[in-house]
Protein backbone atom coordinates (compact mmCIF):
# COMPACT_ATOMS: atom_id res chain seq x y z
CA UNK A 1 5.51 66.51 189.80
CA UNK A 2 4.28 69.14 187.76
CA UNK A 3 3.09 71.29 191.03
CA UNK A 4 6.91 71.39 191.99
CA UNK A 5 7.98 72.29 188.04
CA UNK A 6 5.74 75.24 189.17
CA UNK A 7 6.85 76.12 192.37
CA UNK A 8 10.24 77.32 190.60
CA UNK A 9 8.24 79.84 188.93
CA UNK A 10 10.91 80.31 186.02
CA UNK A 11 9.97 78.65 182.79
CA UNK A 12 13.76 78.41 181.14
CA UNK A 13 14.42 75.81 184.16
CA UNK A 14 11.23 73.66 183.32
CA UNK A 15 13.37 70.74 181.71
CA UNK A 16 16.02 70.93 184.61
CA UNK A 17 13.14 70.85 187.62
CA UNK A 18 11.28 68.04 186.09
CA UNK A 19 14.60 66.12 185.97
CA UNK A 20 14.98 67.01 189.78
CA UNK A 21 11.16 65.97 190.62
CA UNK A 22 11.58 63.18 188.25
CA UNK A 23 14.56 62.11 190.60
CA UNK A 24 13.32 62.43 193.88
CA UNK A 25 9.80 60.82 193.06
CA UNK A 26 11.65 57.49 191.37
CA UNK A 27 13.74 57.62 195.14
CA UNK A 28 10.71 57.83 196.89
CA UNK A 29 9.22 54.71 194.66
CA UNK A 30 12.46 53.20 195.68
CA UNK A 31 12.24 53.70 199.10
CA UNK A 32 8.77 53.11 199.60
CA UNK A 33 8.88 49.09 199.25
CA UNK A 34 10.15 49.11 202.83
CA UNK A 35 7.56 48.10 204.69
CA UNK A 36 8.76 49.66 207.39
CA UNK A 37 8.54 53.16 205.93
CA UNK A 38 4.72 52.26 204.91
CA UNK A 39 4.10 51.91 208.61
CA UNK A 40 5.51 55.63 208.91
CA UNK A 41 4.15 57.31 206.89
CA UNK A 42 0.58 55.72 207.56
CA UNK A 43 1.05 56.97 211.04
CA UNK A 44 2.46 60.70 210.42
CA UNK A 45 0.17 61.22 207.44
CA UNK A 46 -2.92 59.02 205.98
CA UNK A 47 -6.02 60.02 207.30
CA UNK A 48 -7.59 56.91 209.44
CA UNK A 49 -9.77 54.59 207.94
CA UNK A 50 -7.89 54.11 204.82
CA UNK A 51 -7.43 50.73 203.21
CA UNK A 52 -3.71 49.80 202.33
CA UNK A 53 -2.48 47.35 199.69
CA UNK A 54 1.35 47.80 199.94
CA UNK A 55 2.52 51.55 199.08
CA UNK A 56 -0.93 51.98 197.73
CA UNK A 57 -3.74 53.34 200.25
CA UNK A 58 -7.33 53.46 199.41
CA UNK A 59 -8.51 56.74 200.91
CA UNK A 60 -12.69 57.99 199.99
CA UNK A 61 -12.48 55.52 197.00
CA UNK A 62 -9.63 56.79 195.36
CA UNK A 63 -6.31 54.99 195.33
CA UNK A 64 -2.79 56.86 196.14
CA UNK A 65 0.62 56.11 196.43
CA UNK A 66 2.31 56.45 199.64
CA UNK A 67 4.72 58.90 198.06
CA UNK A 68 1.99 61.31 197.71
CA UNK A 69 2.05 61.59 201.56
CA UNK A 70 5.24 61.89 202.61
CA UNK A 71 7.43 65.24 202.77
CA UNK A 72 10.40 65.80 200.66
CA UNK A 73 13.49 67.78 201.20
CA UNK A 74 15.86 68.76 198.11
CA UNK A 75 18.51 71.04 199.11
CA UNK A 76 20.27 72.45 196.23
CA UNK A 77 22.98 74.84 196.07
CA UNK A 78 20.92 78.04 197.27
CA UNK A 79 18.22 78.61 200.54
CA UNK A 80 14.70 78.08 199.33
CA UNK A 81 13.42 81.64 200.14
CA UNK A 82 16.05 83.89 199.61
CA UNK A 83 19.11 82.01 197.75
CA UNK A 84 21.67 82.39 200.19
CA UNK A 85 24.57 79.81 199.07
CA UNK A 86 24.35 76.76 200.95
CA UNK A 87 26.20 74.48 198.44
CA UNK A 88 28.73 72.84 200.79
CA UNK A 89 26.13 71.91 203.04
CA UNK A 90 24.33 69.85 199.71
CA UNK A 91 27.67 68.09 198.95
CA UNK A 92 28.19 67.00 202.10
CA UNK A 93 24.49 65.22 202.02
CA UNK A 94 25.47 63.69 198.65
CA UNK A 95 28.38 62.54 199.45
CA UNK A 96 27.10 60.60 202.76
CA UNK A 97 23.72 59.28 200.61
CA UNK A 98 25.47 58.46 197.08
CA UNK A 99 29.40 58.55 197.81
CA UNK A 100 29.65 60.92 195.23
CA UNK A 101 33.61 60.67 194.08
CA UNK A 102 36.07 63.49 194.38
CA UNK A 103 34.81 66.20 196.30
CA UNK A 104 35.76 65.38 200.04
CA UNK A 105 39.49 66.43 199.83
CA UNK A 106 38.39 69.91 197.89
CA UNK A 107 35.74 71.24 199.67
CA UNK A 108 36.44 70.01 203.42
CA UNK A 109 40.43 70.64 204.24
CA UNK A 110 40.58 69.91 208.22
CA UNK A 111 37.97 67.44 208.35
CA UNK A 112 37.93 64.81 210.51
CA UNK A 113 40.19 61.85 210.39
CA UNK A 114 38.76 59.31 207.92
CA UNK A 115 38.91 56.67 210.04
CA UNK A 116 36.72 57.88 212.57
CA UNK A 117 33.51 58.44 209.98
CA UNK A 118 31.06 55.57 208.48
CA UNK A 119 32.10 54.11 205.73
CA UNK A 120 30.23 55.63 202.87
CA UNK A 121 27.77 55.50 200.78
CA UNK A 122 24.76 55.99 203.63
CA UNK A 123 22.04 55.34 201.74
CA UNK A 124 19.41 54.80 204.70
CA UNK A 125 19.93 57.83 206.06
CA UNK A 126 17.64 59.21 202.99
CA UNK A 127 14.88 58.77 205.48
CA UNK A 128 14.82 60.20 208.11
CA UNK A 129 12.79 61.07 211.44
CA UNK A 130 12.29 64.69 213.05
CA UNK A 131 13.40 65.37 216.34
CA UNK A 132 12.06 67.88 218.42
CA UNK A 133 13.88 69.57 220.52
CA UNK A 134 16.95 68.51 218.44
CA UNK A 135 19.75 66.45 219.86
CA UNK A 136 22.58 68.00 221.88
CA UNK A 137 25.85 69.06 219.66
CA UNK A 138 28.03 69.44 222.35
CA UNK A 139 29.56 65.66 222.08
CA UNK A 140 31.38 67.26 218.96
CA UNK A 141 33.35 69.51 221.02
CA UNK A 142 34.58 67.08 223.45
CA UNK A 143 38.01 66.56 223.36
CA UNK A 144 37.72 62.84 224.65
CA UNK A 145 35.39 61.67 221.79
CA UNK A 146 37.40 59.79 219.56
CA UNK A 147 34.62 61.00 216.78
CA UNK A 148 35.35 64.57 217.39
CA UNK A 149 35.14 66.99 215.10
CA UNK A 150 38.36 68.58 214.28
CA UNK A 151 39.36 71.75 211.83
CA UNK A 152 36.56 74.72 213.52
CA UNK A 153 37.81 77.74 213.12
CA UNK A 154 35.86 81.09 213.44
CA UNK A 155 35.07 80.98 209.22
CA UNK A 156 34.82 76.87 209.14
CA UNK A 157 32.04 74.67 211.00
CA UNK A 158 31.25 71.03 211.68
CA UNK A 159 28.40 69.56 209.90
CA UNK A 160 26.88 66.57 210.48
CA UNK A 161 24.19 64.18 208.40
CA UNK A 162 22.24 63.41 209.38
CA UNK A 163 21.79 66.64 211.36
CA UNK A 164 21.24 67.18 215.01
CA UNK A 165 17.33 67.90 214.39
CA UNK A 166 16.72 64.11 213.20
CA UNK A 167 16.29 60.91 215.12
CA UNK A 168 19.24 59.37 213.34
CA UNK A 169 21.67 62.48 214.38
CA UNK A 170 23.37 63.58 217.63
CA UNK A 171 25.61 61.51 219.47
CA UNK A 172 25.71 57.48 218.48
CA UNK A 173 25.14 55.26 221.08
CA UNK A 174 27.25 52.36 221.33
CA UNK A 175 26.63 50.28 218.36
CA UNK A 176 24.93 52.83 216.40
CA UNK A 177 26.35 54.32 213.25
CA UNK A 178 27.61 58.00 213.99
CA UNK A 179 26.46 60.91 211.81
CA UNK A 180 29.33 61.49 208.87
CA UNK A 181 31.40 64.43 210.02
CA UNK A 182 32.70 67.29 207.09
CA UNK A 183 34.03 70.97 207.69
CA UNK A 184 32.11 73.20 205.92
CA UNK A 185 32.13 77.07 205.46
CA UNK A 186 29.70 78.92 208.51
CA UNK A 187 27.34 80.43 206.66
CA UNK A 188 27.07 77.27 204.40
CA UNK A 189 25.91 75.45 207.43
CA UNK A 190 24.10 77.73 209.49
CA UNK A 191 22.03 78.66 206.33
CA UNK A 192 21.93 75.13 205.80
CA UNK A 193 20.10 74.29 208.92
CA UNK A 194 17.73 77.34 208.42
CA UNK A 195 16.52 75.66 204.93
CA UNK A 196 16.06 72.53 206.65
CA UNK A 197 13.89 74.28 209.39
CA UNK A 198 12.32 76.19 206.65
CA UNK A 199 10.89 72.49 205.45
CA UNK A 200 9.63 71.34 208.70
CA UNK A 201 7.88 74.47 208.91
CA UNK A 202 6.06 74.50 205.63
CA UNK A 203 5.91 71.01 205.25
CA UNK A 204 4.73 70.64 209.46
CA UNK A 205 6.75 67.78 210.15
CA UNK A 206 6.08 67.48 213.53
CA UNK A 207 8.54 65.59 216.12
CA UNK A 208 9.06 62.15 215.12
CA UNK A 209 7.43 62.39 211.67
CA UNK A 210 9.32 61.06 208.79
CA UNK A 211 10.57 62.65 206.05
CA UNK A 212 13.15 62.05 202.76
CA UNK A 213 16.06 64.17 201.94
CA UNK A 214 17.16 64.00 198.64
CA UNK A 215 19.91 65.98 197.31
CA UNK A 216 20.73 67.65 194.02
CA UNK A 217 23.40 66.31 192.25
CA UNK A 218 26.63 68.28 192.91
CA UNK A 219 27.18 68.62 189.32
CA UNK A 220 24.06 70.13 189.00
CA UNK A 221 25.25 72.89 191.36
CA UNK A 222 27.36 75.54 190.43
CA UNK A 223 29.51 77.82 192.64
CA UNK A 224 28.57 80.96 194.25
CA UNK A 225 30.34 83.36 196.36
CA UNK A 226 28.88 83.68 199.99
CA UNK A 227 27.63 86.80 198.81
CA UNK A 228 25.90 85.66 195.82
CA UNK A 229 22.26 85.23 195.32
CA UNK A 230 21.59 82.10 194.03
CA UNK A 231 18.82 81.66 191.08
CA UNK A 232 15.67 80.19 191.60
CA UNK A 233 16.39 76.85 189.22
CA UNK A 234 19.18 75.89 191.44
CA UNK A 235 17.47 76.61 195.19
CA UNK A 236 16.20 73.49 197.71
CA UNK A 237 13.05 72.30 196.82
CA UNK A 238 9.88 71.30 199.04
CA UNK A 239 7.63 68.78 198.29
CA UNK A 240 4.96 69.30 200.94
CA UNK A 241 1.70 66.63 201.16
């Protein structure tokens, strides 16, 4: 925790980043009781040869929590490396994950028909799995799709979450839950999806590797204009192993 209070590299947010790191490790603690996620993250990440006692693993002699493997993603309301505004992209996630109350009908005019989205909250979709190359988007265009996405207009885009470059996005299969559909502004979401990329990257999450998104809380976030630079305090986070 404190190496991510660091990584903001702006000591008047200290108090609000070990709230956020606070946060996403007590999710991960959460989430990590599944043994299926154990299994996971034993094969994307602990070196071979170590000993495992539930979301403990014995690695050289010293015991480690499973969380201590595992990348993070916390999108917040600004890009990680250069602040560009991406907060409509973070709502959407919290929304989908926690059902956060009254922002759909504010921020996403035009978006899809109610009925045709998951019920909400998501919560599973907190983990998730890369995939590489990501999943066609085309099925959101097709006008005989009863999930498709309606209200794209030159300055508005469809996002999706989970997003097309995870296991659990693209198209559902019959049976499967779809990905929760939300107009956003463009740039929100194409600088969304460049943050996200940013992660894999630094965090080399390779195809099929699992991962945990956990976003800020919307009221955490203020507004910025599309122009804005965002501060540092209120940018995604990484937590990489």
């Amino acid at each position: 925790m404190d190496a991510l209070i660091a990584a903001l590299a702006d000591p008047e947010n200290e108090d609000e980043a070990r709230n956020i790191a606070e946060r996403a490790i007590e999710t991960c603690v959460a989430e990590m009781a599944d043994p299926t996620l154990q299994t996971q993250v034993i094969a994307n990440y602990v070196p071979a040869g170590a000993v495992q006692d539930g979301a403990t693993v014995t690695v050289n002699g010293e015991d480690q929590h499973l969380c201590e493997f595992i990348p993070i993603y916390i999108p917040g309301a600004g890009t990680r490396s250069k602040g560009f505004p991406m907060r409509e992209a973070t709502v959407h996630i919290s929304q989908v994950i926690n059902n956060t109350p009254g922002v759909n009908q504010a921020l996403y005019p035009g978006a899809s028909p109610s009925q045709v989205n998951p019920g909400l909250p998501q919560a599973q979709w907190v983990v998730l799995n890369r995939q590489k190359p990501p999943n066609d988007r085309k099925w959101l265009k097709d006008e005989d799709k009863p999930y498709k996405c309606e209200g794209v207009t030159k300055v508005a885009d469809c996002d999706e979450w989970p997003p097309a470059s995870t296991t659990q996005g693209g198209e559902p299969a019959p049976g499967v839950v779809q990905p929760h559909l939300s107009i956003i502004g463009s740039l929100h979401n194409q600088r969304a999806g460049g943050d996200l990329g940013g992660f894999y990257a630094a965090c080399k999450v390779k195809d099929k590797d699992v991962f945990l998104a956990i976003p800020m809380p919307p009221a955490m976030l203020n507004q910025f204009d599309v122009t804005d630079k965002v501060p540092t305090g209120q940018r995604s986070l990484r937590i990489c192993p």
